[in-house]
N, C-alpha and C. Protein backbone atom coordinates (compact mmCIF):
# COMPACT_ATOMS: atom_id res chain seq x y z
N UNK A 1 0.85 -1.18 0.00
CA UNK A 1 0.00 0.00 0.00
C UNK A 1 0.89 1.24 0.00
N UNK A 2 0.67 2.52 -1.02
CA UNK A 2 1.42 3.24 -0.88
C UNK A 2 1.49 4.25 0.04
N UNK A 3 2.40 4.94 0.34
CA UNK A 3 2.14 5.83 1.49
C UNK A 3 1.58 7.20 1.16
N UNK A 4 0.76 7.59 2.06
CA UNK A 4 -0.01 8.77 1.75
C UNK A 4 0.36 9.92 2.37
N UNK A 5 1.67 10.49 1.76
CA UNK A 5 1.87 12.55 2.20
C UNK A 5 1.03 13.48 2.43
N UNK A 6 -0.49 12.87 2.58
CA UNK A 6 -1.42 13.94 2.90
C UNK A 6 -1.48 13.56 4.34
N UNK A 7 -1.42 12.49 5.21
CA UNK A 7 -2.00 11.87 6.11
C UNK A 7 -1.17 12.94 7.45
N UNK A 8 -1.90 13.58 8.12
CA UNK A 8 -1.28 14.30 9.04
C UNK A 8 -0.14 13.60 9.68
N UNK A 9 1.08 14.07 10.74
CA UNK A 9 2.23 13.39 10.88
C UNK A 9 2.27 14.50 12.43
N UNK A 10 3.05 13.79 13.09
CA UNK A 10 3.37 14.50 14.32
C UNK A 10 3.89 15.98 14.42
N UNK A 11 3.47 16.30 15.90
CA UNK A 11 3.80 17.88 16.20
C UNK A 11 5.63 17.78 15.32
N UNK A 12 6.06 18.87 14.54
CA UNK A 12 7.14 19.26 14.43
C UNK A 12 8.19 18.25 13.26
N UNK A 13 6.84 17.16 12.76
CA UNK A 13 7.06 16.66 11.64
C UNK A 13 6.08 17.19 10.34
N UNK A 14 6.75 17.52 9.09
CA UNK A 14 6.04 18.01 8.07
C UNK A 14 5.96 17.19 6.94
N UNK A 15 5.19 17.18 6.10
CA UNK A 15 5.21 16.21 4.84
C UNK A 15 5.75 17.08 3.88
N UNK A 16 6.40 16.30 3.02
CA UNK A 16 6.58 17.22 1.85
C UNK A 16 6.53 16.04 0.64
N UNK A 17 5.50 16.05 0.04
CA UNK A 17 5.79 15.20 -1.19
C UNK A 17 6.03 15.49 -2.92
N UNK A 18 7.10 15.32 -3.27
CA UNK A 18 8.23 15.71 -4.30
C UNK A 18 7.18 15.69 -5.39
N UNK A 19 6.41 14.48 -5.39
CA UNK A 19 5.75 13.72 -6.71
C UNK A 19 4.76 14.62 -7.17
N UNK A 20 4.48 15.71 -6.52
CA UNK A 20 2.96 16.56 -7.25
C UNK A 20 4.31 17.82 -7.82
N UNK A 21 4.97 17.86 -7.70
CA UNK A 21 6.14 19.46 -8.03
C UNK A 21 6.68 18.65 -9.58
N UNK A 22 6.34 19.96 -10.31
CA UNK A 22 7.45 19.88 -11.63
C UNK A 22 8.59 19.55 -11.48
N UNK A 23 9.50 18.72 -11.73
CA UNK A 23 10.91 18.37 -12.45
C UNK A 23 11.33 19.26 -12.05
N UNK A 24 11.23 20.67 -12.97
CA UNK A 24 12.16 21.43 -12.93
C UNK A 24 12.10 22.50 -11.90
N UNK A 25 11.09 22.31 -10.80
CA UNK A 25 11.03 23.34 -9.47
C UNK A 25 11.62 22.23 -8.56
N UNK A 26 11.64 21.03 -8.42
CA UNK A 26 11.42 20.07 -7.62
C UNK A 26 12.74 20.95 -6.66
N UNK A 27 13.73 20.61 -6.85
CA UNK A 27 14.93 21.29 -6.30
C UNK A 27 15.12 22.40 -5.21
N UNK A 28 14.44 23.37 -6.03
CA UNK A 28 14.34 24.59 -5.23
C UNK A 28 13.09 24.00 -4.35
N UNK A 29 12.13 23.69 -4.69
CA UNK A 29 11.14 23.51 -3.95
C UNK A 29 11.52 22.70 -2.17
N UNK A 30 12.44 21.90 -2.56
CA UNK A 30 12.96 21.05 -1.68
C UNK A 30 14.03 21.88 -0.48
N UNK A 31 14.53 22.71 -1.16
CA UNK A 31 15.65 23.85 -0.64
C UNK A 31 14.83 24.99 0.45
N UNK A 32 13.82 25.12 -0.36
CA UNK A 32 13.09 26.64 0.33
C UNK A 32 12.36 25.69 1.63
N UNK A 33 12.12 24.28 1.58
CA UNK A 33 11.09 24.01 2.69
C UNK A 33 12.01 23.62 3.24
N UNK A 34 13.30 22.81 3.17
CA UNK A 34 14.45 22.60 4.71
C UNK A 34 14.94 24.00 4.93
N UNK A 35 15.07 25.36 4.41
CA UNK A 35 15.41 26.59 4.88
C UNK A 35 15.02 27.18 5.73
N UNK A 36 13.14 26.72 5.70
CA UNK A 36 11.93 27.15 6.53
C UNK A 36 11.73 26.25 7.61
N UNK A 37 12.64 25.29 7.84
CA UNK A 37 12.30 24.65 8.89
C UNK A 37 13.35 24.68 10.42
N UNK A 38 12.88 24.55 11.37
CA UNK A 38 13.65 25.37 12.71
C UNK A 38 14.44 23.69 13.15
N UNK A 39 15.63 24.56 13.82
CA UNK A 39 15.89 23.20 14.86
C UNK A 39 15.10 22.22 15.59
N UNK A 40 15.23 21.35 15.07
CA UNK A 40 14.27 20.19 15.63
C UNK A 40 12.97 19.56 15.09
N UNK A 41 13.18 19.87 13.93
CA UNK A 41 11.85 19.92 13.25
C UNK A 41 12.24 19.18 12.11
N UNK A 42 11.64 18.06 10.99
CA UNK A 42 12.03 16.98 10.48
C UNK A 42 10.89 17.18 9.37
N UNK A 43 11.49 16.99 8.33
CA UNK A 43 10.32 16.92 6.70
C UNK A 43 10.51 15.80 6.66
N UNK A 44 9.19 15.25 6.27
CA UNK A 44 9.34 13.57 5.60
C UNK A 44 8.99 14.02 4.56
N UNK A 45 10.15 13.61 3.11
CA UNK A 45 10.08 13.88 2.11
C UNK A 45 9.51 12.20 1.30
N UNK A 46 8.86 12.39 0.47
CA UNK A 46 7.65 11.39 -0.13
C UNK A 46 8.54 11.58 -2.06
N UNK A 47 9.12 10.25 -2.89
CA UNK A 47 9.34 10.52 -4.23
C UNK A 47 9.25 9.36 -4.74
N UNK A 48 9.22 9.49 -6.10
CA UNK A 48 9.23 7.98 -6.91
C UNK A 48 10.26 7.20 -6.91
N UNK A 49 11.30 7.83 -6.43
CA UNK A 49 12.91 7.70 -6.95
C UNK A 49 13.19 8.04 -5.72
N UNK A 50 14.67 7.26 -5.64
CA UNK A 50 16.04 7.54 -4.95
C UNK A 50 16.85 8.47 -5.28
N UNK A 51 16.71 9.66 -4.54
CA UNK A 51 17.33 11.16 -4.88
C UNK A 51 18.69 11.13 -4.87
N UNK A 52 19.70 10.56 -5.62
CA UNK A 52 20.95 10.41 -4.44
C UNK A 52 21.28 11.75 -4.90
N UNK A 53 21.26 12.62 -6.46
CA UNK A 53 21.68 13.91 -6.51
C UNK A 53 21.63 14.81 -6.06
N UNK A 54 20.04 14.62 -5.28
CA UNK A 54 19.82 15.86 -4.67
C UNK A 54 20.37 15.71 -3.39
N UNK A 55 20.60 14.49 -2.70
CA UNK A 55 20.95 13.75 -1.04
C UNK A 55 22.60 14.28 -1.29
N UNK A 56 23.29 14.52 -2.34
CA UNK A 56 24.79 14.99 -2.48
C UNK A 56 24.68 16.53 -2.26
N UNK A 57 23.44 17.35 -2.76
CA UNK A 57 23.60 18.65 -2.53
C UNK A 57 22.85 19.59 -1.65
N UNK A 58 22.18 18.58 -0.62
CA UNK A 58 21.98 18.22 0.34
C UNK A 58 23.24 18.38 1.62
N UNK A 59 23.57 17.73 1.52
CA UNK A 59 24.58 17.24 1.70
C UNK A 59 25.95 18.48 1.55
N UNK A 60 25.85 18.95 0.51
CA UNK A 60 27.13 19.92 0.23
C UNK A 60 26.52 21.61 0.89
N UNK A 61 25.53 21.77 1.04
CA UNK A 61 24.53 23.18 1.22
C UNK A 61 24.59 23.30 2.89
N UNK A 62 23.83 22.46 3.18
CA UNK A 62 23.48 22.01 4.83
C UNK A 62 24.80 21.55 5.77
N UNK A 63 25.42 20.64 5.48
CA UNK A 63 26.64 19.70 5.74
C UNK A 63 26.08 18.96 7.45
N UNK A 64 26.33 19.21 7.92
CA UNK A 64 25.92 18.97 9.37
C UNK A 64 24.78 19.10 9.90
N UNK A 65 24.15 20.09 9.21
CA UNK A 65 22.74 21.01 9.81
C UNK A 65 21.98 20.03 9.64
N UNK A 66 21.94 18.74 8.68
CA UNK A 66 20.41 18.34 8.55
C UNK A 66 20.78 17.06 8.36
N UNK A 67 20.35 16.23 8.90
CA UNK A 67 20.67 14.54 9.24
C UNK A 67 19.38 14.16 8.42
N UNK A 68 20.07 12.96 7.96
CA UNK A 68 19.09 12.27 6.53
C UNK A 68 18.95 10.76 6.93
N UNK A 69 17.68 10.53 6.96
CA UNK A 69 17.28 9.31 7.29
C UNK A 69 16.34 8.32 6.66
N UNK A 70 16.61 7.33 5.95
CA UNK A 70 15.60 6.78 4.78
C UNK A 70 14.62 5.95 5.78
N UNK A 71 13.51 5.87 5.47
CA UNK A 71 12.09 5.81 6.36
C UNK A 71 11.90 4.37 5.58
N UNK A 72 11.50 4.94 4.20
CA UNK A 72 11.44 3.41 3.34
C UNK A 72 12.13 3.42 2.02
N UNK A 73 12.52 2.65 1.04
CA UNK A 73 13.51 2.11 -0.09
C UNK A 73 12.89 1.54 -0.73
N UNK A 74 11.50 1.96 -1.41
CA UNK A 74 10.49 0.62 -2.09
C UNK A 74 10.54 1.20 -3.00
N UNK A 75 10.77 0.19 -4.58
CA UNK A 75 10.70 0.94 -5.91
C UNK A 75 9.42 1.74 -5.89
N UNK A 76 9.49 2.68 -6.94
CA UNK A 76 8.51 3.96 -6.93
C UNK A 76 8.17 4.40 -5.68
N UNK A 77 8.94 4.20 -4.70
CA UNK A 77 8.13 5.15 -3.23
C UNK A 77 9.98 5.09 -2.21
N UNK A 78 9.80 6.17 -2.15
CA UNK A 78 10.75 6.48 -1.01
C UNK A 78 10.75 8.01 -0.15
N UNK A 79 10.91 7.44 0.90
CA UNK A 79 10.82 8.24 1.90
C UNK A 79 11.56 8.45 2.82
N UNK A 80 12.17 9.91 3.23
CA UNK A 80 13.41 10.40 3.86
C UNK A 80 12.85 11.37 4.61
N UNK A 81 13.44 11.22 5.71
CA UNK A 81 13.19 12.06 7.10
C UNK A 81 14.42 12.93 6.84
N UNK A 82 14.17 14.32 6.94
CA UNK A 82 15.64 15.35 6.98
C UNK A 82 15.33 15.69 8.10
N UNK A 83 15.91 15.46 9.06
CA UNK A 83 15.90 16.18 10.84
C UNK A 83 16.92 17.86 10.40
N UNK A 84 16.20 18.79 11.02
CA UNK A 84 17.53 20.04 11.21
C UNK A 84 17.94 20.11 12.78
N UNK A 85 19.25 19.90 12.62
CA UNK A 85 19.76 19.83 13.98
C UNK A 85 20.65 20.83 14.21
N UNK A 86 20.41 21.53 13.41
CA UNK A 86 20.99 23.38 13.33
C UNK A 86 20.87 24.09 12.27
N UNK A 87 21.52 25.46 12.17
CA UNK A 87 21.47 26.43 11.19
C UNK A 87 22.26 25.81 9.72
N UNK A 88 21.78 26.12 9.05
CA UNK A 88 22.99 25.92 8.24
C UNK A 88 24.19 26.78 7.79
């Protein structure tokens, strides 16, 4: 059963699902909502695909600030918890 990014999620957890955003916003789209999010506070990001490009620039932007955690690894569905555990 697939997982549903509408389904409310705990205080100080947010959904964000990739799969309704254009291709070509997806990126920024992804950037502006971990920017907007405070210490301690975690997006579960929802995609068809295994981001590893974006998880590298991720990765190169944030560095420390935001701990990445894969939730699930199922073809066409994956899901990643970004915790911010500081500023970037």
């Amino acid at each position: 059963m697939p997982h549903d990014c509408s389904t409310p999620t705990a205080s100080g957890l947010y959904a964000f699902d990739a799969r309704g955003i254009a291709k070509r916003f997806r990126h920024a789209a992804i950037f502006g909502a971990l920017q907007a999010l405070q210490p301690g506070e975690t997006m579960r990001f929802c995609n068809d695909h295994d981001p590893v490009p974006l998880l590298r620039q991720i990765d190169q932007y944030f560095g420390a600030g935001v701990r990445v955690a894969y939730v699930s690894r199922q073809p066409g569905e994956v899901l990643i918890d970004f915790h911010v555990i500081g500023e970037s």
